[in-house]
N, C-alpha and C. Protein backbone atom coordinates (compact mmCIF):
# COMPACT_ATOMS: atom_id res chain seq x y z
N UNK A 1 187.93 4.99 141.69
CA UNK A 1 187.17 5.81 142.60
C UNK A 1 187.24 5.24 144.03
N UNK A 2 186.92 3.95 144.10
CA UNK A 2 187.33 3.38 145.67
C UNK A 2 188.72 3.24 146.19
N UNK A 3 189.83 3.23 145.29
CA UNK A 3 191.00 3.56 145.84
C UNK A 3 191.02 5.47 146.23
N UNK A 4 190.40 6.51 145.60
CA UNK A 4 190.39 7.70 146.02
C UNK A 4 189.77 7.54 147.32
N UNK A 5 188.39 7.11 147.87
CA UNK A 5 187.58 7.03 148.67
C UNK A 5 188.37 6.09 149.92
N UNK A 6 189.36 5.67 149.81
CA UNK A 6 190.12 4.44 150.68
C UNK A 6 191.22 5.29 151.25
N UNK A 7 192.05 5.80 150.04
CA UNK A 7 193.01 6.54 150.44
C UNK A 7 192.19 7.77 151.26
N UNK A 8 191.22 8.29 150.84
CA UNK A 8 190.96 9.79 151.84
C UNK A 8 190.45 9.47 153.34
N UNK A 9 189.98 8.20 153.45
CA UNK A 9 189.94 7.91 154.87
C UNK A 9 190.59 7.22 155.49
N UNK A 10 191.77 6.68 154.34
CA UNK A 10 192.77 5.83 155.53
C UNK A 10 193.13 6.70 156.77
N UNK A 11 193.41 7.73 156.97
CA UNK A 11 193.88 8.04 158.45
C UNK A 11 192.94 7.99 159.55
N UNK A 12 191.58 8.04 158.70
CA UNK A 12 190.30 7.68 159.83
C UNK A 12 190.01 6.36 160.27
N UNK A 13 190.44 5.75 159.32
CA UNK A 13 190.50 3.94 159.48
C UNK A 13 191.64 3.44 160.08
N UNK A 14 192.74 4.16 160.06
CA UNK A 14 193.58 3.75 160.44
C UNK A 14 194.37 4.07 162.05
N UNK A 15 193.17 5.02 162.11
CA UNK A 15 193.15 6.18 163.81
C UNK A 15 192.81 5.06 165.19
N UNK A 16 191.67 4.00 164.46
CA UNK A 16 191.55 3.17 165.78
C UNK A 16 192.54 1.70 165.52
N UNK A 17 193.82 2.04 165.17
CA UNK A 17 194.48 0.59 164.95
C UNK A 17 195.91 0.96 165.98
N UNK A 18 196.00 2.89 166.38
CA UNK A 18 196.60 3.82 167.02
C UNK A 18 196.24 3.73 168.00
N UNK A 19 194.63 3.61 168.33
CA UNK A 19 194.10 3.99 169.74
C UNK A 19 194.44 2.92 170.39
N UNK A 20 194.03 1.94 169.68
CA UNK A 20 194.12 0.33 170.38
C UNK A 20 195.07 0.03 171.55
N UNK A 21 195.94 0.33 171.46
CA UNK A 21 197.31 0.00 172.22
C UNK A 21 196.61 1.19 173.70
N UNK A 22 196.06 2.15 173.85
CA UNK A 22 195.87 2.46 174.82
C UNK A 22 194.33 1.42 175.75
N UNK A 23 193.43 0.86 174.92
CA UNK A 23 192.61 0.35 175.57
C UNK A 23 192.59 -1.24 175.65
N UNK A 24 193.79 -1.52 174.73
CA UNK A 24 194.43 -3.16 174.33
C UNK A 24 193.32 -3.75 173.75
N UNK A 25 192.02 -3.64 172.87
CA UNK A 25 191.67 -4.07 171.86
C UNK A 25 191.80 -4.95 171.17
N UNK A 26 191.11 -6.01 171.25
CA UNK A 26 191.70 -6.81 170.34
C UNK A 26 190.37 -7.38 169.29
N UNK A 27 189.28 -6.80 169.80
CA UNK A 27 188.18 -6.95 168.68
C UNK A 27 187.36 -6.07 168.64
N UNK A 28 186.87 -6.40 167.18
CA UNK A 28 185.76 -4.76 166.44
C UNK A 28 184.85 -4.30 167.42
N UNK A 29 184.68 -5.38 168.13
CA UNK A 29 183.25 -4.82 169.49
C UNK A 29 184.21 -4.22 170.58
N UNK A 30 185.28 -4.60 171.07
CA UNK A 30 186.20 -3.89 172.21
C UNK A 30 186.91 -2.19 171.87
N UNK A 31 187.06 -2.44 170.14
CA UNK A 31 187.70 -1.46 169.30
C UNK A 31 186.72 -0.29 169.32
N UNK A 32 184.99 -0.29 169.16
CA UNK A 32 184.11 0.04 169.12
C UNK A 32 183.56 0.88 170.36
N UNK A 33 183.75 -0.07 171.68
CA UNK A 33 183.76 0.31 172.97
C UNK A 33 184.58 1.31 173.13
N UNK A 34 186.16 1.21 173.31
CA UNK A 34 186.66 1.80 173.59
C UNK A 34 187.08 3.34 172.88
N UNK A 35 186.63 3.13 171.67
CA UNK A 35 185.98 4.26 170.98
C UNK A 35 185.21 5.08 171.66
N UNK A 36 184.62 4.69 171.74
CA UNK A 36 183.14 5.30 172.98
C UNK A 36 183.57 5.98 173.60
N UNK A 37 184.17 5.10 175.03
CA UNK A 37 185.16 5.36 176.17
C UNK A 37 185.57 6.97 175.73
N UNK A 38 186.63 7.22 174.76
CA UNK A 38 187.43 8.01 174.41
C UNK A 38 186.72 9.22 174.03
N UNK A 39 185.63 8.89 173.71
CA UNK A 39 184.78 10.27 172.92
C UNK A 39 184.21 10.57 174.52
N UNK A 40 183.78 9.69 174.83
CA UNK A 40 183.15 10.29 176.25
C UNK A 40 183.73 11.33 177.41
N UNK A 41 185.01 10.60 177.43
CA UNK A 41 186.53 11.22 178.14
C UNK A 41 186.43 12.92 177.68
N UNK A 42 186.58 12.75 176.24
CA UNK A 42 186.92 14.31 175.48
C UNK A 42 186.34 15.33 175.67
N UNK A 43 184.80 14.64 176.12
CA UNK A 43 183.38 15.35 176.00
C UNK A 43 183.17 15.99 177.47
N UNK A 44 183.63 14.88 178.44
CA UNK A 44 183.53 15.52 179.71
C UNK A 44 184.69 16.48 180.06
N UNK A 45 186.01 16.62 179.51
CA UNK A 45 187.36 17.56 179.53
C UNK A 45 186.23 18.75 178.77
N UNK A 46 186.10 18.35 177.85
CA UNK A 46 185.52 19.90 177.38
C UNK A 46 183.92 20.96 177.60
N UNK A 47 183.20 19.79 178.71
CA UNK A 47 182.54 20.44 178.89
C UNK A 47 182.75 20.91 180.67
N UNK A 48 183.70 20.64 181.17
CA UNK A 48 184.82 20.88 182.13
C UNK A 48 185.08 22.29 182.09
N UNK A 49 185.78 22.53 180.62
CA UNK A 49 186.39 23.68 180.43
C UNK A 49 185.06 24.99 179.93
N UNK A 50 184.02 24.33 179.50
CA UNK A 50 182.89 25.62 179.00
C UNK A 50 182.59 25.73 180.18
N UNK A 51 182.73 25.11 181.46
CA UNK A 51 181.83 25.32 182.39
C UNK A 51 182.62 26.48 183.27
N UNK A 52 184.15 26.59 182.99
CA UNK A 52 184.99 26.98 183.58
C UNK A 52 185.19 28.82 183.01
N UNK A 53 185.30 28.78 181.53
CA UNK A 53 185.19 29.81 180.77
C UNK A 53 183.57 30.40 180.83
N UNK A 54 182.38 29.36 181.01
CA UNK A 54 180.94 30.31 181.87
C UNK A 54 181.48 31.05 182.36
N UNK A 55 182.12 30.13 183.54
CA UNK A 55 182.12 31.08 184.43
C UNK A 55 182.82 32.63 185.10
N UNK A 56 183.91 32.42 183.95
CA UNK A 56 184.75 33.57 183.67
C UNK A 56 183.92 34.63 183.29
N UNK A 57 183.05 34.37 182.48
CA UNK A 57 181.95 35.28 181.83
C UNK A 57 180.71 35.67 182.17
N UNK A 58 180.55 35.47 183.70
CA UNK A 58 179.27 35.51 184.38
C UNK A 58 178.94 36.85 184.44
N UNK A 59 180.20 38.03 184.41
CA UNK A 59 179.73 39.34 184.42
C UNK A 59 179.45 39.95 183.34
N UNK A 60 179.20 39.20 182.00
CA UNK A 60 179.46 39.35 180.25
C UNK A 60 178.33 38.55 179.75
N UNK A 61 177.33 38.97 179.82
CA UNK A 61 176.08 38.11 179.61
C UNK A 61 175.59 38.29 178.37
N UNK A 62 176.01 39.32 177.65
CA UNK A 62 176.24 38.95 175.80
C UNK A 62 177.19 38.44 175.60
N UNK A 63 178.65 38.24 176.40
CA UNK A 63 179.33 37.08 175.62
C UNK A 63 179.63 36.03 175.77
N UNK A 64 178.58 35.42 177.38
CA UNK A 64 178.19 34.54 177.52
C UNK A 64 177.23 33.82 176.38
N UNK A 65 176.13 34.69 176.11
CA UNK A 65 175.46 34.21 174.67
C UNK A 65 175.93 34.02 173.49
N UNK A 66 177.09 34.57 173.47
CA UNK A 66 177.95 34.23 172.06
C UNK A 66 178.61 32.49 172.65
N UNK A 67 179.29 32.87 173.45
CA UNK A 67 179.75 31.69 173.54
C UNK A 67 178.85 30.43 173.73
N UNK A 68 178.08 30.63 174.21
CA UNK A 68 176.82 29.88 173.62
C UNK A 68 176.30 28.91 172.59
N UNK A 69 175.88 30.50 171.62
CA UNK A 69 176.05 30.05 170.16
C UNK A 69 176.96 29.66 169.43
N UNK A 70 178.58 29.71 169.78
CA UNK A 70 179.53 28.99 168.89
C UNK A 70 179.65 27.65 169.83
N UNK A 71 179.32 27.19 170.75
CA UNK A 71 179.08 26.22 170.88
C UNK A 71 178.22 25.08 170.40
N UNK A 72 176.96 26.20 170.52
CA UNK A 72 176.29 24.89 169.50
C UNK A 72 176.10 24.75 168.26
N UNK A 73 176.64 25.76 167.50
CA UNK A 73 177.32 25.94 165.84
C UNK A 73 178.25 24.87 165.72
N UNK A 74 179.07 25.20 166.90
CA UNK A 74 180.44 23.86 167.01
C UNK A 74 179.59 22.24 167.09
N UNK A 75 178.92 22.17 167.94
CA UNK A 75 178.91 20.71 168.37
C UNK A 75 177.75 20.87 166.81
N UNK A 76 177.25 21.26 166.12
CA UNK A 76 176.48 20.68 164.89
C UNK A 76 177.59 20.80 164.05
N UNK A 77 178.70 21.10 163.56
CA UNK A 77 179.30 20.99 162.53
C UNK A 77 180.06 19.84 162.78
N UNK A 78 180.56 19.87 164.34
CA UNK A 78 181.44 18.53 164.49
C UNK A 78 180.57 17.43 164.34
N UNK A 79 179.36 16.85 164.50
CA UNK A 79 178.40 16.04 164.36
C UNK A 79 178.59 15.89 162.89
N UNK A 80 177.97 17.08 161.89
CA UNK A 80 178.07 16.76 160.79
C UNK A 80 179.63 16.38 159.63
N UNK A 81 180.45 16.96 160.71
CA UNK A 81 181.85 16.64 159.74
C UNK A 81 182.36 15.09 159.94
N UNK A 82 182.11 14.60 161.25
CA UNK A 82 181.87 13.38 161.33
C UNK A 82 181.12 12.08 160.60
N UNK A 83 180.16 12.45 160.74
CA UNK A 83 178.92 12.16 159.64
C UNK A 83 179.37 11.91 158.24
N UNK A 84 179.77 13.04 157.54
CA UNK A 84 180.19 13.25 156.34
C UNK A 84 181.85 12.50 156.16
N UNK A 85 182.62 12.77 157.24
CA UNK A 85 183.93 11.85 157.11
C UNK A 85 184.16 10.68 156.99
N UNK A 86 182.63 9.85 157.99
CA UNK A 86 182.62 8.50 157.88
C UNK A 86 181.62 7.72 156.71
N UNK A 87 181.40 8.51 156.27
CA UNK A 87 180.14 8.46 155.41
C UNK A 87 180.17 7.29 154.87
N UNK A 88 181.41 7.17 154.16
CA UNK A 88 181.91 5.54 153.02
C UNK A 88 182.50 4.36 153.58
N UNK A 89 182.32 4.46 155.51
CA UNK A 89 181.85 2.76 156.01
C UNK A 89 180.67 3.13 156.75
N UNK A 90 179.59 3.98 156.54
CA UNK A 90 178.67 3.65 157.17
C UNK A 90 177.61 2.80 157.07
N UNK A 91 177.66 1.93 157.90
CA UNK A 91 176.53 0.82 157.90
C UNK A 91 177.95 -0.71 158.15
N UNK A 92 179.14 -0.15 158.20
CA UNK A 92 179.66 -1.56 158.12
C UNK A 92 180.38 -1.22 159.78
N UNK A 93 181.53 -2.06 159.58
CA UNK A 93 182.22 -2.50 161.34
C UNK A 93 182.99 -1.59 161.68
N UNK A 94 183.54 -0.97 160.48
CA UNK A 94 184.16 -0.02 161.01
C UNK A 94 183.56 1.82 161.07
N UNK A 95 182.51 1.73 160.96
CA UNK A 95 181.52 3.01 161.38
C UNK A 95 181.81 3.44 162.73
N UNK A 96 180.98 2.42 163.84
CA UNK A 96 181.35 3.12 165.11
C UNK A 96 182.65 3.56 165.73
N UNK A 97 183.75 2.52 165.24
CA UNK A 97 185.26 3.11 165.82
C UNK A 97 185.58 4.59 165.22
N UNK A 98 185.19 4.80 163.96
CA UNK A 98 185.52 5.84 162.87
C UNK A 98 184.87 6.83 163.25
N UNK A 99 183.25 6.88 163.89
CA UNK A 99 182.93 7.83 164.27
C UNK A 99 183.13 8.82 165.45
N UNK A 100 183.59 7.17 166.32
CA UNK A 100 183.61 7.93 167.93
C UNK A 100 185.50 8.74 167.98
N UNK A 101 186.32 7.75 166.85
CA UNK A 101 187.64 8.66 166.76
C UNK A 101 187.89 9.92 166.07
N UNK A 102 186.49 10.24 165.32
CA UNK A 102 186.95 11.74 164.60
C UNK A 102 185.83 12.76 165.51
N UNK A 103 184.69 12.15 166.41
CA UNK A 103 184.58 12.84 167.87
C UNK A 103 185.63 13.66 168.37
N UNK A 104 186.51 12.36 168.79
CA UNK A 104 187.37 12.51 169.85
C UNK A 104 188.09 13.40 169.23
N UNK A 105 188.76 13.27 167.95
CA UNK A 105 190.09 14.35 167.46
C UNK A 105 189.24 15.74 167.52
N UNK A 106 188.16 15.75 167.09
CA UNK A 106 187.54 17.40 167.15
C UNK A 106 186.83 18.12 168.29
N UNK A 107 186.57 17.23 169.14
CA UNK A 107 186.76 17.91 170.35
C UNK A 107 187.54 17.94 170.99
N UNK A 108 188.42 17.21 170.88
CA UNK A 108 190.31 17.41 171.61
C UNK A 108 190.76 18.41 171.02
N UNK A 109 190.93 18.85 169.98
CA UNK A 109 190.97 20.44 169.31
C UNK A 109 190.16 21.84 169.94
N UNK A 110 188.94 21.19 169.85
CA UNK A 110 188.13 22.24 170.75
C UNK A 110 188.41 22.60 172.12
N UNK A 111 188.85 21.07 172.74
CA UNK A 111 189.44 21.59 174.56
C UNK A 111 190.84 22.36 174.50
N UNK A 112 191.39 22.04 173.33
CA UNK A 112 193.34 23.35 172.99
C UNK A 112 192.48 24.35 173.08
N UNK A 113 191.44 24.43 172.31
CA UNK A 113 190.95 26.25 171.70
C UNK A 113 190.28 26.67 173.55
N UNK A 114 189.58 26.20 174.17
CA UNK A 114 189.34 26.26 174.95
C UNK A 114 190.20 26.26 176.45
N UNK A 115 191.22 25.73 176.01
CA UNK A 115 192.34 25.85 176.91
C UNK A 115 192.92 26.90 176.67
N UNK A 116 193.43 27.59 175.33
CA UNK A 116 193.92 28.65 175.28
C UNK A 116 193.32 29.55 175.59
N UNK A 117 191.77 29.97 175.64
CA UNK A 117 190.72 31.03 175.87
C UNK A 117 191.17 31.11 177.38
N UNK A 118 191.01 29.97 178.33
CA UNK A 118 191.50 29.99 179.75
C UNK A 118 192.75 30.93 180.15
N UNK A 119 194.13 30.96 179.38
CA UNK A 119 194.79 31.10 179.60
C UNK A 119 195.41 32.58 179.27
N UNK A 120 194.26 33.32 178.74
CA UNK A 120 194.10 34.69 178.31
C UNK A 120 194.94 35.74 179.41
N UNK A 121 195.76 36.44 178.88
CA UNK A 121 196.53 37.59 179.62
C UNK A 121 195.70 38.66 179.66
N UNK A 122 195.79 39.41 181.18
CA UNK A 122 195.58 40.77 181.69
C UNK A 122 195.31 41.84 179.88
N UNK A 123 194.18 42.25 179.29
CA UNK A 123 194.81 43.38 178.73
C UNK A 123 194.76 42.79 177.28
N UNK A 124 194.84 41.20 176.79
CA UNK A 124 194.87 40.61 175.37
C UNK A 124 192.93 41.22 174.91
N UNK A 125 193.59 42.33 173.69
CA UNK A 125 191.89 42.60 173.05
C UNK A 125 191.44 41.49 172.35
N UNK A 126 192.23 40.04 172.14
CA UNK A 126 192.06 39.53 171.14
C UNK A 126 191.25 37.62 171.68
N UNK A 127 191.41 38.02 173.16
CA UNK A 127 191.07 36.81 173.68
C UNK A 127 189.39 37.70 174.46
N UNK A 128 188.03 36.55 174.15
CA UNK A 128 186.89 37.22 174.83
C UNK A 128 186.37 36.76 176.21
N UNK A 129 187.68 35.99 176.76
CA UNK A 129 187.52 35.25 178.24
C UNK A 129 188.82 35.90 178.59
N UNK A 130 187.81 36.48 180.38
CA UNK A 130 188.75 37.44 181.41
C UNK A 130 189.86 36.41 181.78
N UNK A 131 190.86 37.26 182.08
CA UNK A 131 192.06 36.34 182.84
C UNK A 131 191.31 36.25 184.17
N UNK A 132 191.69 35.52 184.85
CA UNK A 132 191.64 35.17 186.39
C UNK A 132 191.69 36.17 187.16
């Protein structure tokens, strides 16, 4: 059972041994930090981009409220998928790196989805942010 539980999070355990080389890391407290760092980075790109797609939508004030609400649908599931991903080192050393790197991967996903909403063509029924 702990080799199942090892193997399903090696890529989460093994995500800040990847990052390292960008913040040069060389211990669980620097590894930890710079974890941080990175989630923080992601968080301000993507709330960059809601602020940007608001504002696309200032004349759309129900789908300003939608977008809204899948925002904060989003930021509670990413909280909890996190949560739940790191679940089997929580309380040990490698918790905080594990948490702040599956942050970072799911809101770096969210700033693509959000980048693509930006980049919406004249006329697409399928995108709910105006082109420029």
């Amino acid at each position: 059972m702990r080799a199942i539980l090892f193997l399903a999070l090696a890529p989460l355990l093994l995500a800040p041994l990847a990052q390292a080389d960008e913040c040069d890391s060389s211990t669980q407290t620097d590894m930890n930090l710079c974890a941080g760092v990175q989630s923080k980075a992601a968080d301000k790109e993507l709330n960059a981009l809601y602020q940007q797609i608001n504002q696309r939508l200032k004349d759309q004030p129900h789908t300003k409220k939608l977008l809204l609400s899948a925002q904060r649908a989003w930021v509670a599931f990413r909280d909890a998928e996190c949560s739940f991903s790191t679940s089997g080192v929580e309380g040990g050393s490698l918790y905080p790196v594990g948490y702040s790197n599956c942050i970072t991967a799911l809101t770096q996903a969210r700033v693509e989805s959000f980048k693509n909403y930006l980049k919406c063509m004249e006329g697409d029924l399928n995108c709910p942010v105006p082109a420029r």
